[in-house]
C-alpha atoms as a PDB file:
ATOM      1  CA  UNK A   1     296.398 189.993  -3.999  1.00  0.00           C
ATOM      2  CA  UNK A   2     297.841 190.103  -7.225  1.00  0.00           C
ATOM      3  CA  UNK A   3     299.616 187.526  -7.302  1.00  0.00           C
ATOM      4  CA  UNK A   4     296.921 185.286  -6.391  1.00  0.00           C
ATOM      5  CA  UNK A   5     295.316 186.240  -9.643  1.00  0.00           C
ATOM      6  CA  UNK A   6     298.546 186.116 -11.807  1.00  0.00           C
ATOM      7  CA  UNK A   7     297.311 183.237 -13.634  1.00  0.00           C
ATOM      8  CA  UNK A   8     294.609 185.243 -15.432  1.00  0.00           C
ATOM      9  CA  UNK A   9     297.457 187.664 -16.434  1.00  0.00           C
ATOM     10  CA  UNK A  10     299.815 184.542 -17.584  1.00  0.00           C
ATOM     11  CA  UNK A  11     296.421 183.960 -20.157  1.00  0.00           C
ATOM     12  CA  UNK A  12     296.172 187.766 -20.853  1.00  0.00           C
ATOM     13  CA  UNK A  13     299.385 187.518 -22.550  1.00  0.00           C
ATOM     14  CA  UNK A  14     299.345 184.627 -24.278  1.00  0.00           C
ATOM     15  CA  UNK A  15     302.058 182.834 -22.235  1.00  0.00           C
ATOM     16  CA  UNK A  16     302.564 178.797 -22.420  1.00  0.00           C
ATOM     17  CA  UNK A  17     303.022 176.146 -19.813  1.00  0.00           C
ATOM     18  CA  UNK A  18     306.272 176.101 -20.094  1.00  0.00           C
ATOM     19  CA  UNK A  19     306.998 179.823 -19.530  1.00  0.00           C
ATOM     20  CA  UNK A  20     304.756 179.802 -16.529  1.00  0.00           C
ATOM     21  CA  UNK A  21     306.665 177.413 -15.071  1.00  0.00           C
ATOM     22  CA  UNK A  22     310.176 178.980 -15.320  1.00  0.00           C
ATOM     23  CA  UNK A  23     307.881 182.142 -13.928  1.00  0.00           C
ATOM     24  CA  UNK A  24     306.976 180.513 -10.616  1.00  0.00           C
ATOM     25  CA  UNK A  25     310.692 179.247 -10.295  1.00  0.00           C
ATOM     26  CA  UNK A  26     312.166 182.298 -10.592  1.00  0.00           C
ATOM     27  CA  UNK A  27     309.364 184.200  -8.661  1.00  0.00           C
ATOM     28  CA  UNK A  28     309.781 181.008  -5.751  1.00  0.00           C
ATOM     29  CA  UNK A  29     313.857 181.885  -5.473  1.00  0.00           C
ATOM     30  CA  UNK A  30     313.871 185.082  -5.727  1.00  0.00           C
ATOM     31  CA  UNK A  31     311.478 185.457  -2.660  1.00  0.00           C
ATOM     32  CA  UNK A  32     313.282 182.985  -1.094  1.00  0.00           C
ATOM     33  CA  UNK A  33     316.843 184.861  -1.337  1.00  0.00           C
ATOM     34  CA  UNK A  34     315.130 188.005  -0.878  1.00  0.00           C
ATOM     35  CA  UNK A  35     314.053 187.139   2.393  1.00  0.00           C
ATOM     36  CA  UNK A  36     317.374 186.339   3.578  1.00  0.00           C
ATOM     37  CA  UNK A  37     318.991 189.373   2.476  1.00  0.00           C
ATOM     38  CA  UNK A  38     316.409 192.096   3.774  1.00  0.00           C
ATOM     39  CA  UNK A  39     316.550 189.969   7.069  1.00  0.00           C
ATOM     40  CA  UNK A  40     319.877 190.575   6.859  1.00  0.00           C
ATOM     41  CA  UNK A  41     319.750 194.646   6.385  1.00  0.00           C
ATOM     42  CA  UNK A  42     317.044 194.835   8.753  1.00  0.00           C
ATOM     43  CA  UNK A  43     319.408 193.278  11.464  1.00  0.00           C
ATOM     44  CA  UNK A  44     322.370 195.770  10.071  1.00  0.00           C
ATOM     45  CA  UNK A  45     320.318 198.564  10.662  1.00  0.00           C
ATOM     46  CA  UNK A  46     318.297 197.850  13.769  1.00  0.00           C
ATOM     47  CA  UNK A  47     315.062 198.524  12.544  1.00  0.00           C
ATOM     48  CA  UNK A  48     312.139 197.716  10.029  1.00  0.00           C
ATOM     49  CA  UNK A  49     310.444 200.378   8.724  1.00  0.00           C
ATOM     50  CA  UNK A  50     312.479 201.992   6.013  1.00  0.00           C
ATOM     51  CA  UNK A  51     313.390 198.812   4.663  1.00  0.00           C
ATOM     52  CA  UNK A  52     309.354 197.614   4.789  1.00  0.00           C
ATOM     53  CA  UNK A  53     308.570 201.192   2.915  1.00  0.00           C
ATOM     54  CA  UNK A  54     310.971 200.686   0.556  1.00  0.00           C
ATOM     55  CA  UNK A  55     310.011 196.979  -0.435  1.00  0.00           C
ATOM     56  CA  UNK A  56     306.889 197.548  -0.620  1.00  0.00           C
ATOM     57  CA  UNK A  57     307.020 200.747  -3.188  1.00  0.00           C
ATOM     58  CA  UNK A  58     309.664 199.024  -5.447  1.00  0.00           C
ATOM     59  CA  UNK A  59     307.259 196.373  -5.165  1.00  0.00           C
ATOM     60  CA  UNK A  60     304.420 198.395  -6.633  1.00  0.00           C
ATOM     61  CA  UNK A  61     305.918 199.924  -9.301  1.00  0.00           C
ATOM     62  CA  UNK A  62     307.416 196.858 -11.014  1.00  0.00           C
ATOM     63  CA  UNK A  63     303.983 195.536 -10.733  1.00  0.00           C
ATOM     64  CA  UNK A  64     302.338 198.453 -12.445  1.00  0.00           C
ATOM     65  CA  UNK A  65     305.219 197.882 -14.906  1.00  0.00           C
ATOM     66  CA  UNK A  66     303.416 194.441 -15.855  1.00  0.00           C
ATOM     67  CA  UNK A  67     300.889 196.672 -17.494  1.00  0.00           C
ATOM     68  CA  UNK A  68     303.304 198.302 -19.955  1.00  0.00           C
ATOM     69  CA  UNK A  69     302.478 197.345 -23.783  1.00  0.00           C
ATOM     70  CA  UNK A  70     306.383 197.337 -24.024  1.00  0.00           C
ATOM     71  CA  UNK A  71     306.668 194.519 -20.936  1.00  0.00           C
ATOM     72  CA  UNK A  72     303.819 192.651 -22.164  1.00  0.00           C
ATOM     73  CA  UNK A  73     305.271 191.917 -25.847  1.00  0.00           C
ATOM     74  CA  UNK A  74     308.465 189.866 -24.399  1.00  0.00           C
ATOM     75  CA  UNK A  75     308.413 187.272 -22.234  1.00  0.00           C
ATOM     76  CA  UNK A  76     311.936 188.455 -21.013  1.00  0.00           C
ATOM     77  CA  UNK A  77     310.391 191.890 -19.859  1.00  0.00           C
ATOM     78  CA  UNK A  78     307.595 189.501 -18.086  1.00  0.00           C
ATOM     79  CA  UNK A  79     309.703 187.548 -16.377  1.00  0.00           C
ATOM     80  CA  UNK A  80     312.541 189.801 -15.173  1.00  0.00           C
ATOM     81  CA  UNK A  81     309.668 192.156 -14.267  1.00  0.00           C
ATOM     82  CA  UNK A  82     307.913 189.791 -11.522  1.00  0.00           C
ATOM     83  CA  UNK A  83     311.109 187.901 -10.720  1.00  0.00           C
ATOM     84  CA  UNK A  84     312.500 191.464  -9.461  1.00  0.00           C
ATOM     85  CA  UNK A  85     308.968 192.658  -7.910  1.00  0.00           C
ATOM     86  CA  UNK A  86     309.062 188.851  -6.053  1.00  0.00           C
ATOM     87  CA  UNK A  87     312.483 190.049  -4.650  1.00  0.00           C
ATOM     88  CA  UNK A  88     311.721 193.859  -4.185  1.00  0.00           C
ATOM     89  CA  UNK A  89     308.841 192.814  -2.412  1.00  0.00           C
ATOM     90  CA  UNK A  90     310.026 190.109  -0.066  1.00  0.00           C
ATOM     91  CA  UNK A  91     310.810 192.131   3.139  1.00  0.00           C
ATOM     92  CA  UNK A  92     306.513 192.833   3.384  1.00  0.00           C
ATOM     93  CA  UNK A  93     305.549 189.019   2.551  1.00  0.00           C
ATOM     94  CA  UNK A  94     308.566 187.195   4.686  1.00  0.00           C
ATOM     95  CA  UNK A  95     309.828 186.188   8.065  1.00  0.00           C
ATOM     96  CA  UNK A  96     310.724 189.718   8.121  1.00  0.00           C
ATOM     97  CA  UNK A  97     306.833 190.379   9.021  1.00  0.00           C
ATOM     98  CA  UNK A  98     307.178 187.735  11.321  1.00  0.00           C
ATOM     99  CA  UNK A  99     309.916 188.864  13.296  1.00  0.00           C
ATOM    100  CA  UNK A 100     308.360 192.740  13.381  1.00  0.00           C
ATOM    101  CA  UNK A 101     304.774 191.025  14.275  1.00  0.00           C
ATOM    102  CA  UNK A 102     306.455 188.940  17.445  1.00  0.00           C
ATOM    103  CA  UNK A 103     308.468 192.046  18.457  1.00  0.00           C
ATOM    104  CA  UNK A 104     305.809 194.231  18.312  1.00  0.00           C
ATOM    105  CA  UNK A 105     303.725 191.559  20.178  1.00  0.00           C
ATOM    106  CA  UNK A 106     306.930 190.935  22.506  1.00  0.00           C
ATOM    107  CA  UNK A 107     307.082 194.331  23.692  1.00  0.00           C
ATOM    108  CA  UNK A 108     303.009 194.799  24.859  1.00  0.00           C
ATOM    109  CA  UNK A 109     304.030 191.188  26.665  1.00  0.00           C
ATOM    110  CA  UNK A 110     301.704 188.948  24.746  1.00  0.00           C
ATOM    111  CA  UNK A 111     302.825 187.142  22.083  1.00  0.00           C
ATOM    112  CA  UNK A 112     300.766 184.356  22.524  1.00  0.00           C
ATOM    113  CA  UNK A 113     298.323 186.087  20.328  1.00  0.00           C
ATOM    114  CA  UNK A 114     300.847 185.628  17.204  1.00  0.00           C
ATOM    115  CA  UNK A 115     298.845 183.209  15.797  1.00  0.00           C
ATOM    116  CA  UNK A 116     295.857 185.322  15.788  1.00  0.00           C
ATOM    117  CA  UNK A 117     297.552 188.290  14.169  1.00  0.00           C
ATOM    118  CA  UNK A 118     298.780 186.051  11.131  1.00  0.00           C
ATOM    119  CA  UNK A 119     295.332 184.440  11.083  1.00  0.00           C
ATOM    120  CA  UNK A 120     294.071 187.937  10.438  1.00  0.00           C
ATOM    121  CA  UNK A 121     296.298 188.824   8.371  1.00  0.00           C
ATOM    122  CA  UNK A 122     295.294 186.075   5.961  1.00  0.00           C
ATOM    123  CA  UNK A 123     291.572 186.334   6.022  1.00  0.00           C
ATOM    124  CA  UNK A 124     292.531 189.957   4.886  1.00  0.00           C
ATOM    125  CA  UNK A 125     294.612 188.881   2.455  1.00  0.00           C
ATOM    126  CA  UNK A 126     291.473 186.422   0.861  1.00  0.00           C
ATOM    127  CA  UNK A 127     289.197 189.015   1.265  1.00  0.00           C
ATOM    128  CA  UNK A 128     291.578 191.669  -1.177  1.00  0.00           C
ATOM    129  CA  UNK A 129     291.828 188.472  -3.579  1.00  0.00           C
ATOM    130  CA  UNK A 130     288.060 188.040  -3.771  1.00  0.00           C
ATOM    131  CA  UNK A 131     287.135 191.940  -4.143  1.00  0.00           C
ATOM    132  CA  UNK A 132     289.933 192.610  -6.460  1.00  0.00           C
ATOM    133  CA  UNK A 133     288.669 189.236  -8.620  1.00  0.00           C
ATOM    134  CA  UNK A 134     285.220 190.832  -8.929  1.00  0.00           C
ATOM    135  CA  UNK A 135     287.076 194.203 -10.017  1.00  0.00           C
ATOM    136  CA  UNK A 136     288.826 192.145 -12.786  1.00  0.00           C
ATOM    137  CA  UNK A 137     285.926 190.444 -14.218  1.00  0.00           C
ATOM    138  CA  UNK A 138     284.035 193.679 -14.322  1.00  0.00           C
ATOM    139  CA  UNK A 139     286.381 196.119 -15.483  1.00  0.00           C
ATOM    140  CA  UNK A 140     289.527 194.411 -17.070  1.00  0.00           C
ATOM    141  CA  UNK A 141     293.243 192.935 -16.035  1.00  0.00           C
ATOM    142  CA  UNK A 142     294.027 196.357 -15.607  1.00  0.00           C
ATOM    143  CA  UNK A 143     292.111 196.572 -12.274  1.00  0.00           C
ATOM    144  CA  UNK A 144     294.233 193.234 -10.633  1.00  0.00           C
ATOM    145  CA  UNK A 145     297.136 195.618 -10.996  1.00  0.00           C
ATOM    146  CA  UNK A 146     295.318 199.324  -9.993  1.00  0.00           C
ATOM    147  CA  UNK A 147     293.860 197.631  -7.237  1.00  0.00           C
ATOM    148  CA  UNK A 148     296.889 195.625  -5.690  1.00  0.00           C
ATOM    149  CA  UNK A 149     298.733 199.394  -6.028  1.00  0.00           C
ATOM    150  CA  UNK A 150     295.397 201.086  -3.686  1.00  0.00           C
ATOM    151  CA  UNK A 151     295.741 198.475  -0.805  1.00  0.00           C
ATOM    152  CA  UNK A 152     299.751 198.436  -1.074  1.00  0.00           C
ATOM    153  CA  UNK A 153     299.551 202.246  -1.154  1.00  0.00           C
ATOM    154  CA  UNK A 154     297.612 202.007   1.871  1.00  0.00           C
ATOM    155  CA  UNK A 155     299.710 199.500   3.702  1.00  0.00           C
ATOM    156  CA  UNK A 156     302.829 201.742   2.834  1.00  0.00           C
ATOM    157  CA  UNK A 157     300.936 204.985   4.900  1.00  0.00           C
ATOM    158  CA  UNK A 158     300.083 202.673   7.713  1.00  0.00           C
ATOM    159  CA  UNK A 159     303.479 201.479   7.975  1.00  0.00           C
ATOM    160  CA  UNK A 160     304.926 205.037   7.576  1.00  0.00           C
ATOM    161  CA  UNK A 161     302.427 206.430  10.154  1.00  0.00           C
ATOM    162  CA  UNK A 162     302.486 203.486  13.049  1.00  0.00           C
ATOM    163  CA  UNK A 163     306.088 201.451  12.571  1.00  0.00           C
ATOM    164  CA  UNK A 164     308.395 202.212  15.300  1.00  0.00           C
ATOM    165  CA  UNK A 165     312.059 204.609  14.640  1.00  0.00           C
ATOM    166  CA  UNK A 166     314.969 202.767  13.753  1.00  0.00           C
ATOM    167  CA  UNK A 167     316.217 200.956  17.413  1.00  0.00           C
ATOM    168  CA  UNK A 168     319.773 201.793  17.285  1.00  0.00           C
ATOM    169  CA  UNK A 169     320.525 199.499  20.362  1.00  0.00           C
ATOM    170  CA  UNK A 170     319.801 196.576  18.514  1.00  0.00           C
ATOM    171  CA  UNK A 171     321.728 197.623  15.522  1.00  0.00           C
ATOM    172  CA  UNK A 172     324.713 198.208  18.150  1.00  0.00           C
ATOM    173  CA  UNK A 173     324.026 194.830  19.829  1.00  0.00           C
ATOM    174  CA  UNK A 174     324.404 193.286  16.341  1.00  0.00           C
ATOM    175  CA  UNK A 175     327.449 195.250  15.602  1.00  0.00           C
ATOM    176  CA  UNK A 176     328.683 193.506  18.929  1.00  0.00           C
ATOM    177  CA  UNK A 177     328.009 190.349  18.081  1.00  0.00           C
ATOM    178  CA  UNK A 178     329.410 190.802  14.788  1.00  0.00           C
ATOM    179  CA  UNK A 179     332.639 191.799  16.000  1.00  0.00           C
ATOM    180  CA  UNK A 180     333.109 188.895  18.440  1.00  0.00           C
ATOM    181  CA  UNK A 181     335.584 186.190  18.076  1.00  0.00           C
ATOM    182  CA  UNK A 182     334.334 183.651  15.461  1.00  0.00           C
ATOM    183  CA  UNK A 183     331.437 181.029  16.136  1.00  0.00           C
ATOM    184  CA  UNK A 184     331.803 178.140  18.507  1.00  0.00           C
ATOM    185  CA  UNK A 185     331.908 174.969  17.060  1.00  0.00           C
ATOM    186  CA  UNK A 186     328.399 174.355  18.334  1.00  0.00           C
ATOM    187  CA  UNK A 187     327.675 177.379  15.839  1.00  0.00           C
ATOM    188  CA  UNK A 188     329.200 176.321  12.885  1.00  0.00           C
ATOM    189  CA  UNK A 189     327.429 172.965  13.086  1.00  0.00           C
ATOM    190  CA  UNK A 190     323.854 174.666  12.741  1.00  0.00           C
ATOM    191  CA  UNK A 191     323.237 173.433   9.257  1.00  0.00           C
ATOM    192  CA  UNK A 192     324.045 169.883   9.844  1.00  0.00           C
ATOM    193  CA  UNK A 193     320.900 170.250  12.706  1.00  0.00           C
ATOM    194  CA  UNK A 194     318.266 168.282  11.584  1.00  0.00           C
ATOM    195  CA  UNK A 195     315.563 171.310  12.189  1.00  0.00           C
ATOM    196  CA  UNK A 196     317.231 173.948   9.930  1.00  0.00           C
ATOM    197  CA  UNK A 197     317.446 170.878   7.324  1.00  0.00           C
ATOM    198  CA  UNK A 198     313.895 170.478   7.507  1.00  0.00           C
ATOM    199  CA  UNK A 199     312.939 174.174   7.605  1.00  0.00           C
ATOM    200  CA  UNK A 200     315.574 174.831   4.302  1.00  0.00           C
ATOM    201  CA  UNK A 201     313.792 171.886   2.432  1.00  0.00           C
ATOM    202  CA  UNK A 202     310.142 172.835   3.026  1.00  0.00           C
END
């Protein structure tokens, strides 16, 4: 939910058009090659929750960081701060939830309720952005920042408590697959599809 209201923080500090701008690039990429890379461990090491845990607390505290006199007085320490927190944070806001949300669905034999889990998970999502709003307008910027760091701290003992042990047989499968000869031609032609085209561009 923070990030939803990083705007108002962008005014806090006094920063200009311009400097927003290279913000929402660099926050925009780094997500974007973050996702591919904790995809990536989370397939090397067969499972999801360690990797979720450790996103999301790395996530937290460069957030909290944002409220640091010291990171507030350069826009260098702004933007390096929420560039790395976009990356950090990746695993919990990318296809890697997908993928645990249809496996997790996949294994109770109903994931035709996929859509209703994500649809959930937004509303929830609005209704943080809309109590933590209030919070701010009451009590300070300080509180879009305290209160992101309550619901992630919660998400992070949910996830701890409920996420399933590392599944070493699809770590091995991968390791199998790995190993194998190289890709078919019909493989190495994936990028020239026109559906991964269309999915890179959007």
């Amino acid at each position: 939910c923070s990030f939803r209201l990083i705007g108002v923080y962008y005014n806090y500090v006094g920063l200009h058009r311009a400097q927003m701008g290279y913000i929402t690039f660099g926050r925009r990429l780094s997500s974007f090659l973050g996702g591919f890379i904790w995809a990536h461990v989370c397939d090397r090491t067969g499972e999801y929750k360690r990797v979720l845990i450790a996103s999301q607390c790395v996530c937290m505290i460069s957030n909290l960081c944002l409220l640091l006199p010291a990171v507030q007085a350069r826009y260098g320490f702004i933007f390096s701060t929420i560039v790395f927190g976009n990356f950090a944070g990746s695993a919990a806001s990318s296809g890697v939830i997908d993928a645990l949300c249809y496996r997790v669905l996949a294994q109770h034999g109903n994931t035709e309720t996929y859509g209703n889990q994500r649809l959930w998970s937004a509303l929830a999502a609005a209704m943080l952005s809309v109590s933590v709003a209030a919070l701010v307008d009451g009590l300070g910027i300080s509180m879009m920042f305290l209160g992101y760091a309550l619901f992630a701290s919660a998400n992070v003992l949910v996830m701890f408590l409920y996420l399933p042990s590392p599944d070493q047989a699809s770590a091995r499968a991968l390791h199998e697959r790995l190993t194998r000869s190289n890709a078919s031609p019909s493989e190495s032609r994936l990028c020239n599809r026109f559906e991964v085209v269309w999915l890179l561009s959007n």
